[in-house]
PDB file of N, CA and C in Angstrom:
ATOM      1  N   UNK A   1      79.898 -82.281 -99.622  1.00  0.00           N
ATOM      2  CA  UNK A   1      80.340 -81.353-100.646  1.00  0.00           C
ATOM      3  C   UNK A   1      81.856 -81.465-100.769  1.00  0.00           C
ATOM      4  N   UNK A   2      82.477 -81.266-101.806  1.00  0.00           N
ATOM      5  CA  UNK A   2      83.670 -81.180-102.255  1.00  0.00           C
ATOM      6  C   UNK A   2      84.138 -80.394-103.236  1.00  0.00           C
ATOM      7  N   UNK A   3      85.005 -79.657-103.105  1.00  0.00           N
ATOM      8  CA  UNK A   3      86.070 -78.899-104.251  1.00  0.00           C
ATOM      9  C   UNK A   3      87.402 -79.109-104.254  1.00  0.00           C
ATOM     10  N   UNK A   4      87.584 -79.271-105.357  1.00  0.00           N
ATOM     11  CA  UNK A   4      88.536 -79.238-105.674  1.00  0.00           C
ATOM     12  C   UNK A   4      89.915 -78.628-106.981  1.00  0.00           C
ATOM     13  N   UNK A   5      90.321 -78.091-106.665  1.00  0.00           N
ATOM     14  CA  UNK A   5      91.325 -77.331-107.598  1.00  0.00           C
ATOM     15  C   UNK A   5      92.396 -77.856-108.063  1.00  0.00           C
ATOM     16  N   UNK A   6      93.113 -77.906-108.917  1.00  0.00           N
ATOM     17  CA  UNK A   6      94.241 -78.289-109.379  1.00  0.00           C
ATOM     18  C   UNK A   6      94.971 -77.473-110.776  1.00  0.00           C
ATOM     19  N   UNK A   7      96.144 -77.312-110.604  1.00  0.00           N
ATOM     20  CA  UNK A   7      96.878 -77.039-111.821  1.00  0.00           C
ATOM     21  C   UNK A   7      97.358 -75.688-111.683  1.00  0.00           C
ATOM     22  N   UNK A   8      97.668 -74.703-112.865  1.00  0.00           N
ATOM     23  CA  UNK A   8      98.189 -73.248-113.158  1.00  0.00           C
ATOM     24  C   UNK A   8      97.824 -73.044-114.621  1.00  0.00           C
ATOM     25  N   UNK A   9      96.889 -72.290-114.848  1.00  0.00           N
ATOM     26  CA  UNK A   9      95.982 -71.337-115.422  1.00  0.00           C
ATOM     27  C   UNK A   9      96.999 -71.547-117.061  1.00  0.00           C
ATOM     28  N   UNK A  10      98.067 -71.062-116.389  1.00  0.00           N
ATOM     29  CA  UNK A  10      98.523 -71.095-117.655  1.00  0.00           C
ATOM     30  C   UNK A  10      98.259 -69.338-118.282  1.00  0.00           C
ATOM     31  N   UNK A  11      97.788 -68.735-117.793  1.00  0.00           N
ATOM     32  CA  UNK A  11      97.752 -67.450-118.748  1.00  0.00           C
ATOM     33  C   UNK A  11      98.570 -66.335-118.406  1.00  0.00           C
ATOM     34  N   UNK A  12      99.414 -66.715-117.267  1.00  0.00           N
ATOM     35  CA  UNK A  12     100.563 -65.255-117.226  1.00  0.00           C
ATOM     36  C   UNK A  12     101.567 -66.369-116.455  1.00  0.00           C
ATOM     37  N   UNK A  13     102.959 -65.963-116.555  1.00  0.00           N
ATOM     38  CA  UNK A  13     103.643 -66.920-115.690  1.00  0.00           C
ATOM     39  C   UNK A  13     103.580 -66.677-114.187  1.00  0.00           C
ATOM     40  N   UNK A  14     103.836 -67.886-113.795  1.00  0.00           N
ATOM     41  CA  UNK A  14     103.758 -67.869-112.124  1.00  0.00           C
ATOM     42  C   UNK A  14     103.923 -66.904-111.248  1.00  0.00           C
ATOM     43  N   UNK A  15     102.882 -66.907-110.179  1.00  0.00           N
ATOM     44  CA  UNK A  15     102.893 -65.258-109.805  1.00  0.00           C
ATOM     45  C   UNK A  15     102.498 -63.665-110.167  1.00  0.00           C
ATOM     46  N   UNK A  16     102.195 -64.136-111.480  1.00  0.00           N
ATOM     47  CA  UNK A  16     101.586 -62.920-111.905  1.00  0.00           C
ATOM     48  C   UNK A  16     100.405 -63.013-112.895  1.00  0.00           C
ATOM     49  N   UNK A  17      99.345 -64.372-112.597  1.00  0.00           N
ATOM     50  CA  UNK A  17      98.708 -65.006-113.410  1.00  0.00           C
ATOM     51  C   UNK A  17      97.349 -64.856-112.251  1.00  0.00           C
ATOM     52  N   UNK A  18      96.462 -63.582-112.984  1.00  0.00           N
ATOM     53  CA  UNK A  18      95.388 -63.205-112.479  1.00  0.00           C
ATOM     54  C   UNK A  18      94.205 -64.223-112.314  1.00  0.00           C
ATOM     55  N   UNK A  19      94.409 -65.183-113.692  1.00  0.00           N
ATOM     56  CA  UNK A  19      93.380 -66.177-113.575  1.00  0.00           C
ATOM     57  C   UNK A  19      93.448 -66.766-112.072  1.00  0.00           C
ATOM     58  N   UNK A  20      94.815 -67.619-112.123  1.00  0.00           N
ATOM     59  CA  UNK A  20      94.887 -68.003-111.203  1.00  0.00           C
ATOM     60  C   UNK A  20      94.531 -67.706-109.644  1.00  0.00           C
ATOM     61  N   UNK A  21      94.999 -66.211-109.611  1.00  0.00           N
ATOM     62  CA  UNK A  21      94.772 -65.728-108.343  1.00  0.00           C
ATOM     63  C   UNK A  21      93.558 -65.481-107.875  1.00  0.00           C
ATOM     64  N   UNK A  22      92.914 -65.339-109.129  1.00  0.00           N
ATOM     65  CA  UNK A  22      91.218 -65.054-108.821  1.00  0.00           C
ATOM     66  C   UNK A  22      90.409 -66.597-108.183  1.00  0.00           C
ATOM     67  N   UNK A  23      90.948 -67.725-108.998  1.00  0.00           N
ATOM     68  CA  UNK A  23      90.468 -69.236-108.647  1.00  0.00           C
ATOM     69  C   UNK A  23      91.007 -69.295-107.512  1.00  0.00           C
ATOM     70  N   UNK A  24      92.442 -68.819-107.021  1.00  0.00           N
ATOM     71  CA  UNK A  24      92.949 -69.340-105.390  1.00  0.00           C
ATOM     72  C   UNK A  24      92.235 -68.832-104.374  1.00  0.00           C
ATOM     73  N   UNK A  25      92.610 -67.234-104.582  1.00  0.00           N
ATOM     74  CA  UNK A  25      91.740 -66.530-103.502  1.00  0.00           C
ATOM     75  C   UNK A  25      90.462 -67.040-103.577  1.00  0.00           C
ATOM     76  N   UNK A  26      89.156 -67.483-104.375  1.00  0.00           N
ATOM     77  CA  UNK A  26      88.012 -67.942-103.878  1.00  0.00           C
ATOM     78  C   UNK A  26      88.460 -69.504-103.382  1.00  0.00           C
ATOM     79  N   UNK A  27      88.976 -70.624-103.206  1.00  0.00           N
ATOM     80  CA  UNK A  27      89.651 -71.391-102.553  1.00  0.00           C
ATOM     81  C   UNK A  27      89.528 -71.357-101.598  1.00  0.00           C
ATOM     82  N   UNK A  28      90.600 -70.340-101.220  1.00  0.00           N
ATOM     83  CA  UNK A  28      91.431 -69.909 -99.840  1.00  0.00           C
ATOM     84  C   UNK A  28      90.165 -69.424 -99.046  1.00  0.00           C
ATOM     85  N   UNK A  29      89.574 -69.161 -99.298  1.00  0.00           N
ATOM     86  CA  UNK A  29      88.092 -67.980 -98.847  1.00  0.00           C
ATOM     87  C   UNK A  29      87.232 -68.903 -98.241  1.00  0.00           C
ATOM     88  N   UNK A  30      86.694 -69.563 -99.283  1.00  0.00           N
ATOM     89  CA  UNK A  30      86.091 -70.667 -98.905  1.00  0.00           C
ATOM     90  C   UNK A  30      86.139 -71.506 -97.619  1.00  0.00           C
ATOM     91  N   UNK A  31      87.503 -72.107 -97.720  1.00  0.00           N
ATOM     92  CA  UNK A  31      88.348 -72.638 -96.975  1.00  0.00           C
ATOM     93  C   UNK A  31      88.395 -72.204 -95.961  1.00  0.00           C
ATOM     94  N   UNK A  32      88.424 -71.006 -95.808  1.00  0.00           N
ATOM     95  CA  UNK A  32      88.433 -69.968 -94.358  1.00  0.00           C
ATOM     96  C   UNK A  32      87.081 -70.052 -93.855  1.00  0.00           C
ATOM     97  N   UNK A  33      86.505 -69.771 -94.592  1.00  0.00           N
ATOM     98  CA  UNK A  33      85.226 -70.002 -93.594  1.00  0.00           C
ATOM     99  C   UNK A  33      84.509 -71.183 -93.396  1.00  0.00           C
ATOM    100  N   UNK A  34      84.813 -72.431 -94.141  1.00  0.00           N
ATOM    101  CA  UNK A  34      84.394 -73.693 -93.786  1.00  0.00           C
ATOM    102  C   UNK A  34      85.399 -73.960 -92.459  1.00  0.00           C
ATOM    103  N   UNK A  35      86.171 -73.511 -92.115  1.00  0.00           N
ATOM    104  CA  UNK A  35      86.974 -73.882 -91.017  1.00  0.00           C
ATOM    105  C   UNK A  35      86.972 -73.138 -89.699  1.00  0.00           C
ATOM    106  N   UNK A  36      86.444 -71.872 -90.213  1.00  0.00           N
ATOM    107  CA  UNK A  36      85.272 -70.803 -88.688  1.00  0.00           C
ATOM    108  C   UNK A  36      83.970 -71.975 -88.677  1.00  0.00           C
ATOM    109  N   UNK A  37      83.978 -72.297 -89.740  1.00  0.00           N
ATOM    110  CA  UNK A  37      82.305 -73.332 -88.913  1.00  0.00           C
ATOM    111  C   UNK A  37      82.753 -74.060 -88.315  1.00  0.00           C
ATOM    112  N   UNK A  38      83.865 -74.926 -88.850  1.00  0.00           N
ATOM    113  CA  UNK A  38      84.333 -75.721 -87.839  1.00  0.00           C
ATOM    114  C   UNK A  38      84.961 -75.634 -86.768  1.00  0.00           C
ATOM    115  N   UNK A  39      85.668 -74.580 -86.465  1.00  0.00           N
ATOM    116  CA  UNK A  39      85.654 -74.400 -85.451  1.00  0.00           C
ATOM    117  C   UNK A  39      84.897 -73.793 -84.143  1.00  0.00           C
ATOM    118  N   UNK A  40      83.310 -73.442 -84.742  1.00  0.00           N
ATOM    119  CA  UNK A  40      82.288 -73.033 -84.197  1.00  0.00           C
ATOM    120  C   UNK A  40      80.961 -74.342 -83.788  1.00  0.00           C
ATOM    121  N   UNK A  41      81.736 -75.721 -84.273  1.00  0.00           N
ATOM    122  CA  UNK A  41      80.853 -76.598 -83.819  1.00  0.00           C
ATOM    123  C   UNK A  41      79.811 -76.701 -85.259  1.00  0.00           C
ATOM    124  N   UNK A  42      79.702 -76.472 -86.019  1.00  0.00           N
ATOM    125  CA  UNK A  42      78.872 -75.954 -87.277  1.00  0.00           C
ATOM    126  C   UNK A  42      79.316 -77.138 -88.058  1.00  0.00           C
ATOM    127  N   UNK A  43      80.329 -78.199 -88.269  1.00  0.00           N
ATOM    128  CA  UNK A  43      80.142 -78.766 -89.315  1.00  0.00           C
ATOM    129  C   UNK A  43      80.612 -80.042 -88.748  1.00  0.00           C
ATOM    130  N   UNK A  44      79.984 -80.992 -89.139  1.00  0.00           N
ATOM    131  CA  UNK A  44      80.344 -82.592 -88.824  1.00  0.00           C
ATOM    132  C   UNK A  44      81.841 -83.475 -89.807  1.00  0.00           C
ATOM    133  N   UNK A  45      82.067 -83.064 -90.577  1.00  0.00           N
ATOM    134  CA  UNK A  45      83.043 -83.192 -91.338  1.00  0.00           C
ATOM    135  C   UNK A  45      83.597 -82.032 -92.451  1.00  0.00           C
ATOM    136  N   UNK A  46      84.787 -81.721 -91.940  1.00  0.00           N
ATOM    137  CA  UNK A  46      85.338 -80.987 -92.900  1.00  0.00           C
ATOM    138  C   UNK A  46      87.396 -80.846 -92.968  1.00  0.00           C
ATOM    139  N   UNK A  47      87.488 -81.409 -94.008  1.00  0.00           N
ATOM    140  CA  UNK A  47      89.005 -81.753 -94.339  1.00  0.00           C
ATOM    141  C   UNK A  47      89.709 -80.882 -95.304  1.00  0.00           C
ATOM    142  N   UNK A  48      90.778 -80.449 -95.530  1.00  0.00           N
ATOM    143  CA  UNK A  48      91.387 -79.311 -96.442  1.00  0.00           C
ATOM    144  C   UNK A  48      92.544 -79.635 -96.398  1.00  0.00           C
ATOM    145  N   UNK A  49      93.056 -79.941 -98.069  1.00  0.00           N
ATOM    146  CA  UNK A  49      94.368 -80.485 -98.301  1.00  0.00           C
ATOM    147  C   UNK A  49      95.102 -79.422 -99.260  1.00  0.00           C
ATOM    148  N   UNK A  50      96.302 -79.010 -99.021  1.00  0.00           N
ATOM    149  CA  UNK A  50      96.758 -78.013 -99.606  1.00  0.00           C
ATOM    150  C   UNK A  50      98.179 -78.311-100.013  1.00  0.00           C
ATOM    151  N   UNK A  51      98.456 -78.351-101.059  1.00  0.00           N
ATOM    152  CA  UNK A  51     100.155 -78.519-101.797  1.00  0.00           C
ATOM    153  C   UNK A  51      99.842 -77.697-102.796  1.00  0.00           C
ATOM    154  N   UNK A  52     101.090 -77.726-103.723  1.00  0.00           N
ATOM    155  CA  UNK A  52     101.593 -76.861-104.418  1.00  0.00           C
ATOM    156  C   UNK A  52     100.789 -76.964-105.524  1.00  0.00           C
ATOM    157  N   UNK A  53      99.782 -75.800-106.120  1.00  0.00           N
ATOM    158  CA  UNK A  53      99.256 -76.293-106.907  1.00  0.00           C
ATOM    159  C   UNK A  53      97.318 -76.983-106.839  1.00  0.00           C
ATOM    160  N   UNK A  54      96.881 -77.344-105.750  1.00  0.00           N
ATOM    161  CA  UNK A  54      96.010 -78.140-105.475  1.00  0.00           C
ATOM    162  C   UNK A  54      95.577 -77.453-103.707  1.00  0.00           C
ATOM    163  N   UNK A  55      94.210 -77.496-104.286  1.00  0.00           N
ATOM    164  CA  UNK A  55      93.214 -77.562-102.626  1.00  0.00           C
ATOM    165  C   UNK A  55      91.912 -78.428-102.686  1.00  0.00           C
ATOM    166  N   UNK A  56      91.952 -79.591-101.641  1.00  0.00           N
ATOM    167  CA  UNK A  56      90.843 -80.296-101.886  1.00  0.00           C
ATOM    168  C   UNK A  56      90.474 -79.745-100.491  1.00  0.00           C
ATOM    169  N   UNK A  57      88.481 -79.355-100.393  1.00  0.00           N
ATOM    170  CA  UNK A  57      87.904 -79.572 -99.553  1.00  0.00           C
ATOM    171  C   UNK A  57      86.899 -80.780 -99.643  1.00  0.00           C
ATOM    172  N   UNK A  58      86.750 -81.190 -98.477  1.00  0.00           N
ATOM    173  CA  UNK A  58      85.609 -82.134 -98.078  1.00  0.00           C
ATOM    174  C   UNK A  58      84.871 -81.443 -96.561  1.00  0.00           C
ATOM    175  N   UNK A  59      83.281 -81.071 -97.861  1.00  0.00           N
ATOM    176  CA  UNK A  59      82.517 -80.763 -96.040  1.00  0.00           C
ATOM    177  C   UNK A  59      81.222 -81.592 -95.964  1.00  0.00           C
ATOM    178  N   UNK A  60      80.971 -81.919 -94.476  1.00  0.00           N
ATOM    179  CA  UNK A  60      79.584 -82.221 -94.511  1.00  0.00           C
ATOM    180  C   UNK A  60      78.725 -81.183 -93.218  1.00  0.00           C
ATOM    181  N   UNK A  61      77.802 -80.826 -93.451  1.00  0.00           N
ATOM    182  CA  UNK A  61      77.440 -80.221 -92.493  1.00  0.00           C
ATOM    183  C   UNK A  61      76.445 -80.830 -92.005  1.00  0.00           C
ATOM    184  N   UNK A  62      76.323 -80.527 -90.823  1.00  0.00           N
ATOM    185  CA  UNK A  62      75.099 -80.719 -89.726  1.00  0.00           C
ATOM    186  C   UNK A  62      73.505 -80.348 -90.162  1.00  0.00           C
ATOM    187  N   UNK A  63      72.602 -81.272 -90.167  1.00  0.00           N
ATOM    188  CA  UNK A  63      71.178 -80.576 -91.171  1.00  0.00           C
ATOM    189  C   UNK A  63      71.058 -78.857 -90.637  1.00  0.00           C
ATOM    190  N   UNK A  64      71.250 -78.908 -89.469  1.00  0.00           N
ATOM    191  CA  UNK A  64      70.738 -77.165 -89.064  1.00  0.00           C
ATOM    192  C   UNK A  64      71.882 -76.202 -89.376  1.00  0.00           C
ATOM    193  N   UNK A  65      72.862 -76.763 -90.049  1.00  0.00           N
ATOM    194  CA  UNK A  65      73.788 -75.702 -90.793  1.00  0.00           C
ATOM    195  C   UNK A  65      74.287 -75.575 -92.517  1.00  0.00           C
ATOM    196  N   UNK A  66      73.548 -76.947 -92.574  1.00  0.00           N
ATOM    197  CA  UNK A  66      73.327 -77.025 -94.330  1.00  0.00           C
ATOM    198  C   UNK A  66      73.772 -76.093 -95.224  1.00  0.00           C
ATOM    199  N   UNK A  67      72.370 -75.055 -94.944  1.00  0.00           N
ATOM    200  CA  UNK A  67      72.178 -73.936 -95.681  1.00  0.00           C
ATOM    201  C   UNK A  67      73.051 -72.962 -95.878  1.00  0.00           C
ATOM    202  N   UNK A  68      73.842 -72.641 -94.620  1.00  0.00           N
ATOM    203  CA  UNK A  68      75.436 -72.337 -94.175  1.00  0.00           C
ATOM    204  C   UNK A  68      76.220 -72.411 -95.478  1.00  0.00           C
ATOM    205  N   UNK A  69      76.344 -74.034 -95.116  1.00  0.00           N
ATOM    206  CA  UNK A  69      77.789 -74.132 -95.571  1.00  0.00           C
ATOM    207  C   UNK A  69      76.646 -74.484 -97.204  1.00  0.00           C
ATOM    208  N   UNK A  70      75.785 -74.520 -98.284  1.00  0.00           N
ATOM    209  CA  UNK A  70      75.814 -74.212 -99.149  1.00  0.00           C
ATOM    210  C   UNK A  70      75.842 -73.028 -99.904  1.00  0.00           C
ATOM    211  N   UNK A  71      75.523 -72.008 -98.822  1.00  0.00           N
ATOM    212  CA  UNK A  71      76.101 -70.900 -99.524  1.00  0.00           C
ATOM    213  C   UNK A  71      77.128 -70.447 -99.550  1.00  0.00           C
ATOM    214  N   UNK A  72      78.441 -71.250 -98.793  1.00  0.00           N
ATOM    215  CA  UNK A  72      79.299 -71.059 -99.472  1.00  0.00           C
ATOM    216  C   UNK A  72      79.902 -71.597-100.631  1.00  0.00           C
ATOM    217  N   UNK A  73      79.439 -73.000-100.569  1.00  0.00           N
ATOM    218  CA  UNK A  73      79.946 -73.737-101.586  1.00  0.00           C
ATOM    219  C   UNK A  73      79.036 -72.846-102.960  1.00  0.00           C
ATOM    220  N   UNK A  74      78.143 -72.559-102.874  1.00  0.00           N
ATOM    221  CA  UNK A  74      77.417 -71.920-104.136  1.00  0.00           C
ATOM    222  C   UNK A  74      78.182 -70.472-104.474  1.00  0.00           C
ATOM    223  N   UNK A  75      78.614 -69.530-103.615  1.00  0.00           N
ATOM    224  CA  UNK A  75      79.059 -68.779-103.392  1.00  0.00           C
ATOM    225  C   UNK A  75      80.586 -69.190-104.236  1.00  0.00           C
ATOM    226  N   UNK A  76      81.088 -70.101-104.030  1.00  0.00           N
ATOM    227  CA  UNK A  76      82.782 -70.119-105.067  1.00  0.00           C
ATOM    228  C   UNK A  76      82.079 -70.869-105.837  1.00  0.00           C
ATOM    229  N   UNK A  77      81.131 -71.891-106.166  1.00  0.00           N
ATOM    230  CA  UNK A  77      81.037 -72.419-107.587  1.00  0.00           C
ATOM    231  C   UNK A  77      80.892 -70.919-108.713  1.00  0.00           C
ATOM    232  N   UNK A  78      80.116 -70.355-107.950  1.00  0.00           N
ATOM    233  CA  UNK A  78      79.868 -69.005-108.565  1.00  0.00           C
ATOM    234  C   UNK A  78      80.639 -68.009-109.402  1.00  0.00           C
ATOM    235  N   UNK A  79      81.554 -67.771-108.269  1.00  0.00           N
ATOM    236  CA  UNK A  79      83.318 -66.960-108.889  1.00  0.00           C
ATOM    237  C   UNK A  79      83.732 -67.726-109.712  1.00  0.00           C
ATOM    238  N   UNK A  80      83.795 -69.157-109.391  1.00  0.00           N
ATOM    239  CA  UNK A  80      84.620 -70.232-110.555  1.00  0.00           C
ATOM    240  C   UNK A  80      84.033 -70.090-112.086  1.00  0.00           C
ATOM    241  N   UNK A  81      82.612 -70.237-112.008  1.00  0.00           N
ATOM    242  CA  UNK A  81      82.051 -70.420-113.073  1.00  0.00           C
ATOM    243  C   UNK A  81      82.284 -68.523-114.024  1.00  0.00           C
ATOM    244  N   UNK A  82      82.057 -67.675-113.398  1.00  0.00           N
ATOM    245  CA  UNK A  82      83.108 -66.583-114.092  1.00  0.00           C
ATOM    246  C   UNK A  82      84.019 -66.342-114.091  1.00  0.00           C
ATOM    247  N   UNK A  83      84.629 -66.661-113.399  1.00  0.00           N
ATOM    248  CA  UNK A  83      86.206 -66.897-113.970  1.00  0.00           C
ATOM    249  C   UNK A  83      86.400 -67.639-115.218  1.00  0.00           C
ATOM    250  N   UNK A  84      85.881 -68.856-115.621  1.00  0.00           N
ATOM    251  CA  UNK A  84      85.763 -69.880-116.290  1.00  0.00           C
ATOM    252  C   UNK A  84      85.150 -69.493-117.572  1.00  0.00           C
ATOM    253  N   UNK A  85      84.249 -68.624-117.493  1.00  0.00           N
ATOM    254  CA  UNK A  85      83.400 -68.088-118.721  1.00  0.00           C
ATOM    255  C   UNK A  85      84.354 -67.387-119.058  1.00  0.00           C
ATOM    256  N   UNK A  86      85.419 -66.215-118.451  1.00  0.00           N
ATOM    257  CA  UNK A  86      86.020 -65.156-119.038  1.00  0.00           C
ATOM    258  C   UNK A  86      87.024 -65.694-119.483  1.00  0.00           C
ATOM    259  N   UNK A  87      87.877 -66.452-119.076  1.00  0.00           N
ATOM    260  CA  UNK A  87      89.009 -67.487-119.735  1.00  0.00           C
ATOM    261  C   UNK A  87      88.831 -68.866-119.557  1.00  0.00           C
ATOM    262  N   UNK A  88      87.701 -69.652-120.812  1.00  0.00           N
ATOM    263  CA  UNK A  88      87.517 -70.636-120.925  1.00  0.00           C
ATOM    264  C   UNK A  88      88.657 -71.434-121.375  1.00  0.00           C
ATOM    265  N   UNK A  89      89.857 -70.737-122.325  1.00  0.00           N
ATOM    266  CA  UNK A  89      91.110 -71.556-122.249  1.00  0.00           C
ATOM    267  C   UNK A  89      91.738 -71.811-121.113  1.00  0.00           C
ATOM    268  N   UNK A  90      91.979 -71.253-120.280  1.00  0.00           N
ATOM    269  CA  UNK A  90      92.598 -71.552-119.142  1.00  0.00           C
ATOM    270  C   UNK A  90      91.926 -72.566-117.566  1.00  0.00           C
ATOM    271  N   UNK A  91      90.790 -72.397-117.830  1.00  0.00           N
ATOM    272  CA  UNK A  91      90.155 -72.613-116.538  1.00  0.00           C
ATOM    273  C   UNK A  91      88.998 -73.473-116.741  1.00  0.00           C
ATOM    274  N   UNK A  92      88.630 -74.482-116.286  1.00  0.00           N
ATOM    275  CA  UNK A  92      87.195 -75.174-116.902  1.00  0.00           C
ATOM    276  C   UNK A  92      86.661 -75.962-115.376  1.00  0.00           C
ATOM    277  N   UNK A  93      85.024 -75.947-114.942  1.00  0.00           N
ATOM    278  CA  UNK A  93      84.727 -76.394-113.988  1.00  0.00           C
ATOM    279  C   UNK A  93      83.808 -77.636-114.541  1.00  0.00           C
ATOM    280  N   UNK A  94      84.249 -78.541-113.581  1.00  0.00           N
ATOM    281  CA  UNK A  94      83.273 -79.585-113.797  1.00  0.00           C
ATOM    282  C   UNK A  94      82.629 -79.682-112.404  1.00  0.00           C
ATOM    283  N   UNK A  95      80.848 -79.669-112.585  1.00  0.00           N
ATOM    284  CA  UNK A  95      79.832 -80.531-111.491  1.00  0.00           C
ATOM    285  C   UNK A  95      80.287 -81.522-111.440  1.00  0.00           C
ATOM    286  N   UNK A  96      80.399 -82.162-110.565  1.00  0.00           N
ATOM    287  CA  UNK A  96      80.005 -83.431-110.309  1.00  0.00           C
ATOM    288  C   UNK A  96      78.918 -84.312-109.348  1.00  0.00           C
ATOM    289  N   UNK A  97      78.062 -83.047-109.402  1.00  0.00           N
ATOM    290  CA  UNK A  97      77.040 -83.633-108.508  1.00  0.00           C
ATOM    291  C   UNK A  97      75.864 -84.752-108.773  1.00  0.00           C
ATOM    292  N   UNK A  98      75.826 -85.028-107.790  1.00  0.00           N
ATOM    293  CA  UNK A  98      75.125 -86.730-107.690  1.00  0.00           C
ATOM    294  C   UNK A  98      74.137 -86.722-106.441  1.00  0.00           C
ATOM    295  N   UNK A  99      73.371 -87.447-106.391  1.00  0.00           N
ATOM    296  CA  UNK A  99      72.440 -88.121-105.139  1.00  0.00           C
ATOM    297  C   UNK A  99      73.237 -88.313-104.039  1.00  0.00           C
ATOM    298  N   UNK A 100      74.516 -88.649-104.031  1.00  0.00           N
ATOM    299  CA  UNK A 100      75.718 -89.044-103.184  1.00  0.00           C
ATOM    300  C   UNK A 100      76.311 -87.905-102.465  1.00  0.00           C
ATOM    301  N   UNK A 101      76.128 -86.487-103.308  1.00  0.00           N
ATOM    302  CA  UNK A 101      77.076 -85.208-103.056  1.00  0.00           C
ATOM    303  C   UNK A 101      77.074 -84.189-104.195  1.00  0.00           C
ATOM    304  N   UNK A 102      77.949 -83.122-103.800  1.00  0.00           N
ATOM    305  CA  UNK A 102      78.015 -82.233-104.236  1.00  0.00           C
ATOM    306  C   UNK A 102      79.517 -81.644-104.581  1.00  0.00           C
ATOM    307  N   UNK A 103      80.064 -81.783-105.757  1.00  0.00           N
ATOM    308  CA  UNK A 103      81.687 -81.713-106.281  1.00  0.00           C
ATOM    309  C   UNK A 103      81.712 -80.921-107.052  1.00  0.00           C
ATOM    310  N   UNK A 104      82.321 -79.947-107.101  1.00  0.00           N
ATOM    311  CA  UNK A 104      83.065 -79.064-107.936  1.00  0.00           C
ATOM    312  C   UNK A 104      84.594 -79.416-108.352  1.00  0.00           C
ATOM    313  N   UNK A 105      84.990 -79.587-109.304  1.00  0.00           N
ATOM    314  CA  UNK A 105      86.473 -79.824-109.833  1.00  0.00           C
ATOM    315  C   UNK A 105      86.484 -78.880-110.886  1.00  0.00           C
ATOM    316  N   UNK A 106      88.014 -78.138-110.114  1.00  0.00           N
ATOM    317  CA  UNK A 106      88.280 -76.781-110.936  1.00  0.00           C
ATOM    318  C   UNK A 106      89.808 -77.191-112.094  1.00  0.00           C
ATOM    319  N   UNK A 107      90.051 -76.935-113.031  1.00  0.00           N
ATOM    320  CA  UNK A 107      90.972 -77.295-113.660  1.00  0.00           C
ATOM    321  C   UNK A 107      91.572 -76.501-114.301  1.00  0.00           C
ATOM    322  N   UNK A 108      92.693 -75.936-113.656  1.00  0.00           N
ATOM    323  CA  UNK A 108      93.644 -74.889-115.137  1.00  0.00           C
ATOM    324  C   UNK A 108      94.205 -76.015-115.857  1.00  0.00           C
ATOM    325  N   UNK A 109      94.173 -75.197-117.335  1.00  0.00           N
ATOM    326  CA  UNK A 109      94.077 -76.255-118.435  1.00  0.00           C
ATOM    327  C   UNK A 109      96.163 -75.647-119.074  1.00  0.00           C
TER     328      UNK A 109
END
């Protein structure tokens, strides 16, 4: 599984741009708890890249924690995808899921 975020919303200036904060904080969230699994032995791969602007995760989990870590990933596709409905100018998600995996790419526009 993978997410990934990039950009600024664009709908209030920096720092005070709710879109945004609503897409980070589920991010950041995410992120937090893919990294209690990992540090609980729970996930076989999981990487988190963070700059200004951008958070990529990469997880894979262990078959007996799967279910785990897809509800989280379902859990922020979730927030994203309303966020995304309520300001479709600003914010747009693309699946990218495949036989290969499971990608979310989030984009302030």
């Amino acid at each position: 599984m993978e997410i990934s975020i990039s950009g600024h919303s664009g709908y209030a200036p920096s720092g005070q741009d709710i879109v945004c904060a609503g897409i980070s904080t589920l991010g950041q969230t995410a992120a937090m708890m893919f990294a209690e699994m990992e540090s609980a032995g729970e996930l076989e791969i999981f990487t988190s890249e963070k700059s200004a602007g951008k958070l990529l995760l990469a997880i894979k989990a262990y078959k007996h924690t799967k279910a785990k870590a897809a509800g989280i990933y379902n859990f922020f596709c979730t927030g994203a995808r309303l966020i995304a409905g309520s300001y479709p100018s600003n914010v747009t998600v693309d699946d990218l899921s495949s036989e290969a995996g499971r990608k979310t790419k989030i984009n302030s526009l």
